[in-house]
N, C-alpha and C. Protein backbone atom coordinates (compact mmCIF):
# COMPACT_ATOMS: atom_id res chain seq x y z
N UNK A 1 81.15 139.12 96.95
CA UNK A 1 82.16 140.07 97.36
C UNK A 1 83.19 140.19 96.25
N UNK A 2 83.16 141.14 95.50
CA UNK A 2 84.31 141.75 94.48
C UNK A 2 85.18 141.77 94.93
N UNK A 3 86.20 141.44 94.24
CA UNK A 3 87.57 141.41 94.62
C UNK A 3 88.97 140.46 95.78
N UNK A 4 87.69 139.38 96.23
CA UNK A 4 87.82 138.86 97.30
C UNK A 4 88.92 137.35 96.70
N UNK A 5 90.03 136.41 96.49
CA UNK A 5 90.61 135.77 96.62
C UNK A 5 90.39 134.45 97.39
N UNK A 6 90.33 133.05 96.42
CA UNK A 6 89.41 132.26 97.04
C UNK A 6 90.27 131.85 97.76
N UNK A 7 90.15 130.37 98.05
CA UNK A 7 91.07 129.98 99.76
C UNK A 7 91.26 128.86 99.18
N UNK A 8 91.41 128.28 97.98
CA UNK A 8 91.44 127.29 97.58
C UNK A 8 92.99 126.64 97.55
N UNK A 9 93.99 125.65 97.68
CA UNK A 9 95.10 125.45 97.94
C UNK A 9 95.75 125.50 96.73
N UNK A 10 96.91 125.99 96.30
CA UNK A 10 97.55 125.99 95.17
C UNK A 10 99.08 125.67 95.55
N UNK A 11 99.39 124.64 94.39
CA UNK A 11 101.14 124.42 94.56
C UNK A 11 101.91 124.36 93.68
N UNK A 12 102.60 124.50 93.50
CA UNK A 12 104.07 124.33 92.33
C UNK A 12 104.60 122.86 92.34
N UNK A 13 104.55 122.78 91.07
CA UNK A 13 105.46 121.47 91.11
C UNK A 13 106.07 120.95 89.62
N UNK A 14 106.68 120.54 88.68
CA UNK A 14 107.09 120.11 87.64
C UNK A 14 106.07 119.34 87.17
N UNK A 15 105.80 119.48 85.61
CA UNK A 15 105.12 118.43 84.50
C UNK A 15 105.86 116.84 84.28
N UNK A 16 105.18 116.04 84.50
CA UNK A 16 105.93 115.13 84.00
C UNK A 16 105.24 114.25 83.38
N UNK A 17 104.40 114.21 82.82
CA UNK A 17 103.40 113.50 81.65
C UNK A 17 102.58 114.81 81.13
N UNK A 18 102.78 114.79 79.75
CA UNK A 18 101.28 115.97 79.18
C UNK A 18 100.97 115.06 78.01
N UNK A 19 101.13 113.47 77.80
CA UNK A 19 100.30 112.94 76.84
C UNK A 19 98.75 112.81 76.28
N UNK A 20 97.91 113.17 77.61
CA UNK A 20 96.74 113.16 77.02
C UNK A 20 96.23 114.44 77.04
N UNK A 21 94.84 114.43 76.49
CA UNK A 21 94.04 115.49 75.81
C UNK A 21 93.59 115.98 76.90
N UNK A 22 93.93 117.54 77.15
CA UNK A 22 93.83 118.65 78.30
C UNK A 22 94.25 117.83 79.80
N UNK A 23 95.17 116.89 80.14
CA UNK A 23 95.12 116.63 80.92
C UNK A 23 96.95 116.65 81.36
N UNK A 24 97.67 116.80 82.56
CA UNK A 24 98.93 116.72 82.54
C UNK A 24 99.29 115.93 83.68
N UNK A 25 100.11 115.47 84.59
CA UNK A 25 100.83 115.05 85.79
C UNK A 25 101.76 115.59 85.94
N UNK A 26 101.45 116.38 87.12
CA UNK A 26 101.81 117.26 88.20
C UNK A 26 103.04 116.69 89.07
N UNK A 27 104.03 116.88 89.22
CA UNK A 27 105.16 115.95 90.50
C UNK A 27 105.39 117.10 91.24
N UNK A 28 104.79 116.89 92.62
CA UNK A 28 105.09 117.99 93.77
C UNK A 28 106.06 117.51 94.73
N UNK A 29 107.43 118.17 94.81
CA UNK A 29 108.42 117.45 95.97
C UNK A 29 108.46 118.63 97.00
N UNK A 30 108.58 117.53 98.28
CA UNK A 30 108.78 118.40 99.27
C UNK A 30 109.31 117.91 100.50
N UNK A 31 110.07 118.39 101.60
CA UNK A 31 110.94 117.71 102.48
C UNK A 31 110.65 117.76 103.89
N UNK A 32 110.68 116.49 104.33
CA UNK A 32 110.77 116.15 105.54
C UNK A 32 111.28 115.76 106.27
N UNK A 33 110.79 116.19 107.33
CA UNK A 33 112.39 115.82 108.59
C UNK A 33 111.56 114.37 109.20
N UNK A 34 113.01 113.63 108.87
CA UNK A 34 112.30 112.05 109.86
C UNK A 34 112.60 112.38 111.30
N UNK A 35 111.17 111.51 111.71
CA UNK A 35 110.85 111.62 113.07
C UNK A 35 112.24 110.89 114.11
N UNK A 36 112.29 110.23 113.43
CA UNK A 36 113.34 109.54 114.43
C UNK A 36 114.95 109.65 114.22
N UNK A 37 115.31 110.06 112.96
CA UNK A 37 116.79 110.45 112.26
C UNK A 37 116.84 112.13 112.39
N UNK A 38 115.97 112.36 112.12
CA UNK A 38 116.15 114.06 111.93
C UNK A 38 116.83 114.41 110.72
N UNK A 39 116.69 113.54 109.79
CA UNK A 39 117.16 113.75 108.32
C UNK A 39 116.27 114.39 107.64
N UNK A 40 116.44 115.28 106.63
CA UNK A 40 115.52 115.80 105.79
C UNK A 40 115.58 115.04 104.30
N UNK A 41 114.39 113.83 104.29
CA UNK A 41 114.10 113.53 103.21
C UNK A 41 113.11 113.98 102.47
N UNK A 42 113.60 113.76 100.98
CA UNK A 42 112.45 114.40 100.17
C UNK A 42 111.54 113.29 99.27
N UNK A 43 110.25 114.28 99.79
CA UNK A 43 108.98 112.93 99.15
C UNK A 43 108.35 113.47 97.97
N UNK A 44 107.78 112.76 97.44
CA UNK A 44 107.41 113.63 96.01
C UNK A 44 105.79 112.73 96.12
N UNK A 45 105.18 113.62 95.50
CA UNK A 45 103.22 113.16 94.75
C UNK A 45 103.24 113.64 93.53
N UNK A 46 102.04 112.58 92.93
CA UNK A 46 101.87 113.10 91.67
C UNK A 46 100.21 113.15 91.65
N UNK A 47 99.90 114.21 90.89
CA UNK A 47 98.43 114.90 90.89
C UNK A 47 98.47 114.90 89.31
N UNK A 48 97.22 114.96 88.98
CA UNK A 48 96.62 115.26 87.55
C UNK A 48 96.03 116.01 87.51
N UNK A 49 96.03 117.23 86.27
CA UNK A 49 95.40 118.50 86.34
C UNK A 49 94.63 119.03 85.26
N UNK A 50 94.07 119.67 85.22
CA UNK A 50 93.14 120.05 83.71
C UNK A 50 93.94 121.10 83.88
N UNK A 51 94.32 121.07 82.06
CA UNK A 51 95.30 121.97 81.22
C UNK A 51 94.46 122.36 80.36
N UNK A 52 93.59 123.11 80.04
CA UNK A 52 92.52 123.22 79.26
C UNK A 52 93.18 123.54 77.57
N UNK A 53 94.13 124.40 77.35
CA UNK A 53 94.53 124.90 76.13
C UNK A 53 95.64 123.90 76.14
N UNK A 54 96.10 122.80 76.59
CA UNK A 54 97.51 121.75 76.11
C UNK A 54 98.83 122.69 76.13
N UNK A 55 98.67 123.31 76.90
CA UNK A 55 99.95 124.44 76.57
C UNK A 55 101.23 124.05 77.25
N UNK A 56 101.38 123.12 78.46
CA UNK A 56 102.44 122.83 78.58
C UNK A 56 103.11 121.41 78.25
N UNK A 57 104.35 121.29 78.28
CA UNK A 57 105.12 120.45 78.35
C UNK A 57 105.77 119.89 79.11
N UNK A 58 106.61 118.89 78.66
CA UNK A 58 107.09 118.13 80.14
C UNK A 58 108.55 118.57 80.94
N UNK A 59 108.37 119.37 82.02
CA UNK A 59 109.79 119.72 82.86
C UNK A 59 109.32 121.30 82.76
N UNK A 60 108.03 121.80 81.95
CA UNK A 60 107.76 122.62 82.72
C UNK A 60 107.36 122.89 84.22
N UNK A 61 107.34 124.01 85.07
CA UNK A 61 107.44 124.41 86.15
C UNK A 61 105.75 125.10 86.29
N UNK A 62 105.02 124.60 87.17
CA UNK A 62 103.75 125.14 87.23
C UNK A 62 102.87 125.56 88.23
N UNK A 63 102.11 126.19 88.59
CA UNK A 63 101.24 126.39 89.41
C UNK A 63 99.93 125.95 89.25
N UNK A 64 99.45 124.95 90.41
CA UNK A 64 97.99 124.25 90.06
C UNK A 64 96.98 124.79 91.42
N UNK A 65 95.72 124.54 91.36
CA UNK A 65 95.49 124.80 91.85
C UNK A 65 93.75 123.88 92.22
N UNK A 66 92.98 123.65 93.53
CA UNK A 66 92.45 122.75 93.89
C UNK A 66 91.06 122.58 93.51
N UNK A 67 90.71 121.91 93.08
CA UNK A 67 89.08 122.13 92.26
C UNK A 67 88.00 121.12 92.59
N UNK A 68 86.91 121.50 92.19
CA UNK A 68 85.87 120.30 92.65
C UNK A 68 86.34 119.53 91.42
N UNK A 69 86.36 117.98 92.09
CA UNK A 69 86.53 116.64 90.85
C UNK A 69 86.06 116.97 89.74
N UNK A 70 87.10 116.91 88.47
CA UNK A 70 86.76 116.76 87.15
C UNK A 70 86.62 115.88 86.85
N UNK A 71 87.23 114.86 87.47
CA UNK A 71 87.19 113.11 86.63
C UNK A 71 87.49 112.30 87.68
N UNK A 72 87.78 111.29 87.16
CA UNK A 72 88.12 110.11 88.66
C UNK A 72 88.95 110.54 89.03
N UNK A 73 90.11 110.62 88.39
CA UNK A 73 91.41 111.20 89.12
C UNK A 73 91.93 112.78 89.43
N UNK A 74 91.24 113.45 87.97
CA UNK A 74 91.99 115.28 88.37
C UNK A 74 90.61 115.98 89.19
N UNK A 75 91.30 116.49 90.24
CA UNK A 75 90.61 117.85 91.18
C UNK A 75 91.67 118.86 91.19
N UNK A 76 92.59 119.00 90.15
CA UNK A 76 93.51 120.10 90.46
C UNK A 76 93.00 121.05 88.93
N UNK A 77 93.56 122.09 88.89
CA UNK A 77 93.36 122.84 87.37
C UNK A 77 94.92 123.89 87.28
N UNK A 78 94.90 124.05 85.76
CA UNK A 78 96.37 124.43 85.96
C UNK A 78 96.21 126.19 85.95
N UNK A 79 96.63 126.95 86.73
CA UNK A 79 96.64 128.13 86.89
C UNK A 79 97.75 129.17 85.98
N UNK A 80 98.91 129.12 86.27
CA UNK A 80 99.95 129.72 85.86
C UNK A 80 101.07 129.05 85.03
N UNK A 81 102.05 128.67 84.05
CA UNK A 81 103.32 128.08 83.90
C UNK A 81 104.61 128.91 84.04
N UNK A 82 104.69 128.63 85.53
CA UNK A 82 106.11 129.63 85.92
C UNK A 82 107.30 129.81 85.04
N UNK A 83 108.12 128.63 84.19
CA UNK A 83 108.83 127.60 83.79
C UNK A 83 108.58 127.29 82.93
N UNK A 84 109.26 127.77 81.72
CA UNK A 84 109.11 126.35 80.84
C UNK A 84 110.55 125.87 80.40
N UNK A 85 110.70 124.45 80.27
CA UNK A 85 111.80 123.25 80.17
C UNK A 85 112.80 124.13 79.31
N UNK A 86 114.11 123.66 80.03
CA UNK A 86 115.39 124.16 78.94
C UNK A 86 115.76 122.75 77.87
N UNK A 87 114.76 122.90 77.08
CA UNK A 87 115.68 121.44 76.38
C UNK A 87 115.02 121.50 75.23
């Protein structure tokens, strides 16, 4: 089906390692309300992603998105760089 948009999950989140070769770490934060306080704390993950061209850096802003396993650790791939770092 042409034209059709896969269903695959994609998220935003900041770079915070791009030391190795095509590969980066992903930090996704996001907030939750505790069950029992009703506070909204914020939790953060970190994912690893295939960056195929090394193009970003660290405190860039990105969009990844969910893939069959590349390696032991990355199933994400990097889609878009919303962001890139003021520094």
């Amino acid at each position: 089906m042409a034209g059709q948009e896969s269903k695959a999950r994609t998220m935003q989140g900041v770079v915070v390692s791009n030391g190795m070769q095509d590969s980066i770490v992903v930090s996704i934060s996001r907030f939750i309300k505790h069950a029992k306080y009703k506070k909204f704390i914020k939790k953060s993950t970190k994912v690893m992603a295939h960056d195929a061209d090394n193009a970003c850096g660290v405190g860039d802003t990105v969009t990844i998105q969910e893939t069959a396993p590349i390696s032991k650790n990355k199933s994400w791939t990097l889609v878009s760089i919303d962001g890139k770092a003021k520094i």
